[in-house]
PDB file of N, CA and C in Angstrom:
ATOM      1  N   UNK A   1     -18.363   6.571  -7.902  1.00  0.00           N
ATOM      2  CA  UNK A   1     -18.195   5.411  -7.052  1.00  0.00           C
ATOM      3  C   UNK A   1     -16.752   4.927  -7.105  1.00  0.00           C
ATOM      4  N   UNK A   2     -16.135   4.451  -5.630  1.00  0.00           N
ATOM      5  CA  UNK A   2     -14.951   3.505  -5.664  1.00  0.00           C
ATOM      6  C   UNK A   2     -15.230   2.267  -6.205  1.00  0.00           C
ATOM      7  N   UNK A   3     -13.884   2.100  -7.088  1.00  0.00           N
ATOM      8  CA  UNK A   3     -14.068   0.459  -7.387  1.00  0.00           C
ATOM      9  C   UNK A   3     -13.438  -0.288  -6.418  1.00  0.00           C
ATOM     10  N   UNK A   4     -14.039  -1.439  -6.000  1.00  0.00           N
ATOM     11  CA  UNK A   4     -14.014  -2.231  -4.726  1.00  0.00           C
ATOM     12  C   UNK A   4     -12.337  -2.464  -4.968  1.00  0.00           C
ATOM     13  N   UNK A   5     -11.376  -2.769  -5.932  1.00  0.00           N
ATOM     14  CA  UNK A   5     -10.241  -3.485  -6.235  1.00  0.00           C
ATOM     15  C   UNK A   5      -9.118  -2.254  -5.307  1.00  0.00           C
ATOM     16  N   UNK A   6      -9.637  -1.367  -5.888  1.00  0.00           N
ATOM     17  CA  UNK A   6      -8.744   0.000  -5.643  1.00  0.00           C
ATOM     18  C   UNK A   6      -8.780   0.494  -4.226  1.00  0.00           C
ATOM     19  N   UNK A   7     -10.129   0.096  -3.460  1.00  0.00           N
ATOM     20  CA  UNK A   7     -10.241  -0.109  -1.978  1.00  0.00           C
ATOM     21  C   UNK A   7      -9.593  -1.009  -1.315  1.00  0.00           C
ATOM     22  N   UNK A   8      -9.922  -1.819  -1.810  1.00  0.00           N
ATOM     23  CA  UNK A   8      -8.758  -3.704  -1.100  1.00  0.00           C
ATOM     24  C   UNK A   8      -7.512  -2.832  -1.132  1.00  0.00           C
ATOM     25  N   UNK A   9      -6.816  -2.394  -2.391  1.00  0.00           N
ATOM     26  CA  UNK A   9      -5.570  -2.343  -2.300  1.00  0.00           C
ATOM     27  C   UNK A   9      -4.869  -0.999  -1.258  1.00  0.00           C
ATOM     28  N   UNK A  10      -6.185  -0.036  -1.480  1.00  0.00           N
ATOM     29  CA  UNK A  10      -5.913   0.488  -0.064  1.00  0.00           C
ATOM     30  C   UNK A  10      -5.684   0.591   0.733  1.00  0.00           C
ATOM     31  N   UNK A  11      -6.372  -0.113   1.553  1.00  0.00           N
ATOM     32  CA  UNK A  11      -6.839  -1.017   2.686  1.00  0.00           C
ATOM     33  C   UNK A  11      -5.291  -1.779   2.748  1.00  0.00           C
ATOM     34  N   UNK A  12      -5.044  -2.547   2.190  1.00  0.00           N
ATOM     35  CA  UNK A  12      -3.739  -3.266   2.542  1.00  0.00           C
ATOM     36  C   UNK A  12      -2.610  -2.304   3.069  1.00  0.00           C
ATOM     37  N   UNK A  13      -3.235  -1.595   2.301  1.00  0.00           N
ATOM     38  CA  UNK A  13      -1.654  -0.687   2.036  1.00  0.00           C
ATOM     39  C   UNK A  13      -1.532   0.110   3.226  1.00  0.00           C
ATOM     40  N   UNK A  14      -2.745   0.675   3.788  1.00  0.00           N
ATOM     41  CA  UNK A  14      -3.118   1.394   4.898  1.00  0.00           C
ATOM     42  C   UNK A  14      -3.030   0.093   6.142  1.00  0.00           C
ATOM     43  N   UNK A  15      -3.077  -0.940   6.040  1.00  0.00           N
ATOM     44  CA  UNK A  15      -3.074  -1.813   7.013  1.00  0.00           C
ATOM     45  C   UNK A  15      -1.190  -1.765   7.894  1.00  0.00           C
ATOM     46  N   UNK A  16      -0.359  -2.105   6.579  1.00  0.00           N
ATOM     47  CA  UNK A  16       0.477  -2.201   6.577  1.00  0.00           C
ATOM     48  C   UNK A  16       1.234  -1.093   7.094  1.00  0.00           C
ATOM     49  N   UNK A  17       0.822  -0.143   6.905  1.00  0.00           N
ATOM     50  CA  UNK A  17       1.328   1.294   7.216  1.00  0.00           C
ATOM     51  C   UNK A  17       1.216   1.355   8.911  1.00  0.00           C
ATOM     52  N   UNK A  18      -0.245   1.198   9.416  1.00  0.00           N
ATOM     53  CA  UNK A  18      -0.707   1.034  10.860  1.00  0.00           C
ATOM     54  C   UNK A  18       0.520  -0.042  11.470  1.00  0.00           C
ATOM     55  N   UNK A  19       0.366  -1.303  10.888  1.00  0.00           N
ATOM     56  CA  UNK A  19       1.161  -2.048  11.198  1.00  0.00           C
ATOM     57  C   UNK A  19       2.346  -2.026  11.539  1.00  0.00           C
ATOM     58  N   UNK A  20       3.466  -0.890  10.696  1.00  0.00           N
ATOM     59  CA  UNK A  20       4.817  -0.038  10.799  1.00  0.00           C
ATOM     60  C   UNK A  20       4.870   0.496  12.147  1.00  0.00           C
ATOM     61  N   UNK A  21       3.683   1.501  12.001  1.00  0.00           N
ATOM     62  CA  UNK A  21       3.768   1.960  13.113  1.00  0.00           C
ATOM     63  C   UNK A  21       4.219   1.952  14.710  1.00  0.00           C
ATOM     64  N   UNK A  22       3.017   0.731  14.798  1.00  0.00           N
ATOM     65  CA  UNK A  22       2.887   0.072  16.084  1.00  0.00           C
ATOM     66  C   UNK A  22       4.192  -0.680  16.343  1.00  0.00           C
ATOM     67  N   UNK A  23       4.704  -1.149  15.374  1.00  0.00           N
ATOM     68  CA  UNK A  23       6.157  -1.576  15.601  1.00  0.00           C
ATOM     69  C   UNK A  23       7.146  -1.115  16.143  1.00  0.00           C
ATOM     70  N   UNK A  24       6.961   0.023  15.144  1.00  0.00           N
ATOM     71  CA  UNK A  24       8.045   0.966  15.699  1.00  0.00           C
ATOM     72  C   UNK A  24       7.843   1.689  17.077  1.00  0.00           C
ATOM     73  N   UNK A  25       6.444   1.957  17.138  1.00  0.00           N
ATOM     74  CA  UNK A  25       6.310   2.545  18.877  1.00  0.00           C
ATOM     75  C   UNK A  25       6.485   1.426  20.366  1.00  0.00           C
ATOM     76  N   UNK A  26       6.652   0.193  19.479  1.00  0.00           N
ATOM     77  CA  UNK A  26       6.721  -1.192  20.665  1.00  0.00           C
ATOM     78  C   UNK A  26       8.653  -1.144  20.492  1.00  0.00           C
ATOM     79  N   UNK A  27       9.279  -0.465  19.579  1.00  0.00           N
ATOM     80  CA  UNK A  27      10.742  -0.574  19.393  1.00  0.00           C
ATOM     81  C   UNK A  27      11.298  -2.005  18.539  1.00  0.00           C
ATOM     82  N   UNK A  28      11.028  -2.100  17.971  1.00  0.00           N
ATOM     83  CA  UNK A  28      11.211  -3.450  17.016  1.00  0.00           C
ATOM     84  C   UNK A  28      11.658  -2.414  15.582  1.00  0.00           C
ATOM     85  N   UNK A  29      12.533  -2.279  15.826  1.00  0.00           N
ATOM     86  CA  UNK A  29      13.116  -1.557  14.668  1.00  0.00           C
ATOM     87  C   UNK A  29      13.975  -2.232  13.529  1.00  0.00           C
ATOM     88  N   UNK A  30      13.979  -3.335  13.997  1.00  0.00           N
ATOM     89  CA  UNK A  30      14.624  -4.355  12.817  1.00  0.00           C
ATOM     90  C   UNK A  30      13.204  -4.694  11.475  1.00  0.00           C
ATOM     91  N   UNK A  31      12.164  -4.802  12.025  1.00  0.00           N
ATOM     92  CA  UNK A  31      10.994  -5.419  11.553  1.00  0.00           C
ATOM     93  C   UNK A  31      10.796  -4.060  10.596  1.00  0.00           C
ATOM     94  N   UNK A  32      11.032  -2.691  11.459  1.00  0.00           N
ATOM     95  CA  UNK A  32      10.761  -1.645  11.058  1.00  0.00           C
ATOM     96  C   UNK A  32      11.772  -0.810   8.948  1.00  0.00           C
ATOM     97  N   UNK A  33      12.456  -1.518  10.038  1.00  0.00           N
ATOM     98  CA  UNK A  33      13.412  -1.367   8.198  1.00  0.00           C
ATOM     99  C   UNK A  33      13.321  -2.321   7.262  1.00  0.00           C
ATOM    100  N   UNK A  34      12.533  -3.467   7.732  1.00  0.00           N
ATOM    101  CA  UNK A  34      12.297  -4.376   6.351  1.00  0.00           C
ATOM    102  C   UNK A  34      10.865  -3.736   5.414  1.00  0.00           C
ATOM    103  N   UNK A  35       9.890  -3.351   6.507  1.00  0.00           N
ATOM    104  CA  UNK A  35       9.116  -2.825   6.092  1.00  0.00           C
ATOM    105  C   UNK A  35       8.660  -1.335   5.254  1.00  0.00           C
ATOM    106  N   UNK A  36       9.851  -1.337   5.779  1.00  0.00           N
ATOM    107  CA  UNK A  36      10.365   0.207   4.421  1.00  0.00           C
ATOM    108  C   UNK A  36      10.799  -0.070   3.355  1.00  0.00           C
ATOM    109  N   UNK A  37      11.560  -0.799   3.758  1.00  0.00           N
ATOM    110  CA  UNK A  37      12.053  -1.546   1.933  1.00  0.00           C
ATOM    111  C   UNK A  37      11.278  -1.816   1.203  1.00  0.00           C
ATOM    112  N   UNK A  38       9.854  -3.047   2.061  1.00  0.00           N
ATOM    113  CA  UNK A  38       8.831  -3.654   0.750  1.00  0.00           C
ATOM    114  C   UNK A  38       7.992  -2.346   0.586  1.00  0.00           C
ATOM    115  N   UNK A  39       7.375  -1.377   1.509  1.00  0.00           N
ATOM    116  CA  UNK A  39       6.636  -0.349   1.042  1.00  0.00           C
ATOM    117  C   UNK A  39       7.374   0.577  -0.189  1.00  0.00           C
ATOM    118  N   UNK A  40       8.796   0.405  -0.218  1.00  0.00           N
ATOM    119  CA  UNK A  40       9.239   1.270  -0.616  1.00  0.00           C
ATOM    120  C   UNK A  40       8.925   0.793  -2.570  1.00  0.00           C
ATOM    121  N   UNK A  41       9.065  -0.398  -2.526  1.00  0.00           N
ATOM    122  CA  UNK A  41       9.015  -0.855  -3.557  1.00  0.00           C
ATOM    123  C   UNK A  41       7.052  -1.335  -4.186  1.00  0.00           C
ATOM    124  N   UNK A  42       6.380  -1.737  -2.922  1.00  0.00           N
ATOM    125  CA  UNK A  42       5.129  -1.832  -2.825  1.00  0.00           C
ATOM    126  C   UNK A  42       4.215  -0.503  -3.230  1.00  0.00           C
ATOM    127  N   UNK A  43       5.100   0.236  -2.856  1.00  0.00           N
ATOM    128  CA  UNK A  43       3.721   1.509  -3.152  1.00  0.00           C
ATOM    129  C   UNK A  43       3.668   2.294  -4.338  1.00  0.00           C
ATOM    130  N   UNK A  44       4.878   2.182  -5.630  1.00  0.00           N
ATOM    131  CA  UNK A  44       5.028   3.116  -6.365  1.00  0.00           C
ATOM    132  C   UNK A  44       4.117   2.029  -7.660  1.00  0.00           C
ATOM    133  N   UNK A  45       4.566   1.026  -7.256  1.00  0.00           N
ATOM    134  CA  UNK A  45       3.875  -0.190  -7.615  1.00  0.00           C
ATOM    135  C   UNK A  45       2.251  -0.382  -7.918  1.00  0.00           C
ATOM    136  N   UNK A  46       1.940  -0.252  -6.723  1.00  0.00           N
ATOM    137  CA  UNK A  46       0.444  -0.340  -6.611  1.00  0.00           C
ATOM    138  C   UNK A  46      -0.120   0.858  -6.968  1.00  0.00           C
ATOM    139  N   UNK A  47       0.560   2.119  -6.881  1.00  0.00           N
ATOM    140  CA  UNK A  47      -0.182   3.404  -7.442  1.00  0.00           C
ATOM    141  C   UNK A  47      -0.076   3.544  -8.668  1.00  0.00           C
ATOM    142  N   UNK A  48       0.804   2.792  -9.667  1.00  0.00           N
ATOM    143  CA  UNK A  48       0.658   3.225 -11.074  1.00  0.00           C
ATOM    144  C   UNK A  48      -0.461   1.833 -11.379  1.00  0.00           C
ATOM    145  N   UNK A  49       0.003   0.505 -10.615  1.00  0.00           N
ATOM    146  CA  UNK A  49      -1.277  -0.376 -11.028  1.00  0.00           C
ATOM    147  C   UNK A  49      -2.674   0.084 -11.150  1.00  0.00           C
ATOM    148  N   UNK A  50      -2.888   0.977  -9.819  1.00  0.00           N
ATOM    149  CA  UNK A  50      -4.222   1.240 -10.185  1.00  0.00           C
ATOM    150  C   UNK A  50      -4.591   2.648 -10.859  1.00  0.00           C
ATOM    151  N   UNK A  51      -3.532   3.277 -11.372  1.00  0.00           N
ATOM    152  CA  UNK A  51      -3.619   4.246 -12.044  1.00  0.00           C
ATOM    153  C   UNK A  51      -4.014   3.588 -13.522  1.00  0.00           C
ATOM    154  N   UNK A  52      -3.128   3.111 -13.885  1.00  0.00           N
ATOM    155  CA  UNK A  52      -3.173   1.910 -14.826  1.00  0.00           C
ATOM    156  C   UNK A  52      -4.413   1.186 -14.899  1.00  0.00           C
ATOM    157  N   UNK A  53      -5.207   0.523 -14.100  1.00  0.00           N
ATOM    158  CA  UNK A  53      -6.362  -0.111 -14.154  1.00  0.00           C
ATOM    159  C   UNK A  53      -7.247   1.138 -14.085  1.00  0.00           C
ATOM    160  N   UNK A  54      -7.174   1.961 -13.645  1.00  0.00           N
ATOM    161  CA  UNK A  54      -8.427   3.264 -13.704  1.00  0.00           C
ATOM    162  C   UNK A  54      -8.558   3.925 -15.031  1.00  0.00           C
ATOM    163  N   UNK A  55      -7.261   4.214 -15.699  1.00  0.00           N
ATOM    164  CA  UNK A  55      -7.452   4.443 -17.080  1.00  0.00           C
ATOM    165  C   UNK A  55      -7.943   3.756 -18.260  1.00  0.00           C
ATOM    166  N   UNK A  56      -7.259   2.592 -18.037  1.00  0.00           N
ATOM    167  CA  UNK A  56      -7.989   0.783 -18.500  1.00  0.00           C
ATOM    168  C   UNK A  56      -9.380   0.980 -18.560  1.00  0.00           C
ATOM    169  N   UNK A  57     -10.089   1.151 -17.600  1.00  0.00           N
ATOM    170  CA  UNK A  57     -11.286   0.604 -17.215  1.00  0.00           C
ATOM    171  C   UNK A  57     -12.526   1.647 -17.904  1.00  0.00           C
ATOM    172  N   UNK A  58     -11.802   2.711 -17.325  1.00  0.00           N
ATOM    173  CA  UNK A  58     -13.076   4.019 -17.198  1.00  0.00           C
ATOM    174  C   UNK A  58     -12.509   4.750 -18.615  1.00  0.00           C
ATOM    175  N   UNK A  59     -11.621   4.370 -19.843  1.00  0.00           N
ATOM    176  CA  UNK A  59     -11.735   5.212 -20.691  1.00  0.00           C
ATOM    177  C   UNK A  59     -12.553   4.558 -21.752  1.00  0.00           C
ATOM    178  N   UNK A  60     -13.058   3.804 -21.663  1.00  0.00           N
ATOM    179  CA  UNK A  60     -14.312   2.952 -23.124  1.00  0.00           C
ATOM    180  C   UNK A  60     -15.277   2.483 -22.641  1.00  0.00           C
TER     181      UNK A  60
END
């Protein structure tokens, strides 16, 4: 089973990504490079968090 936490943060993360997108295909490319920056820093982030909470959780 998924743990619901590790889905949310998914989900955001995948939201945000869609969100890039559409930006960039409407041409808003200013919006488009801020949003690289926070993913850039957002995602290495959230993948060791929940790497980190998965080992936490599920090794005892």
């Amino acid at each position: 089973m998924l743990d619901p936490t590790i889905l949310t943060i998914g989900g955001i993360v995948l939201g945000i990504a869609i969100t890039e997108r559409i930006l960039e295909r409407w041409g808003v490319i200013d919006l488009v490079d801020q949003f690289a920056k926070v993913m850039r820093f957002i995602l290495p982030v959230t993948f060791y968090g929940a790497l980190f909470y998965f080992f936490a959780t599920f090794m005892f």
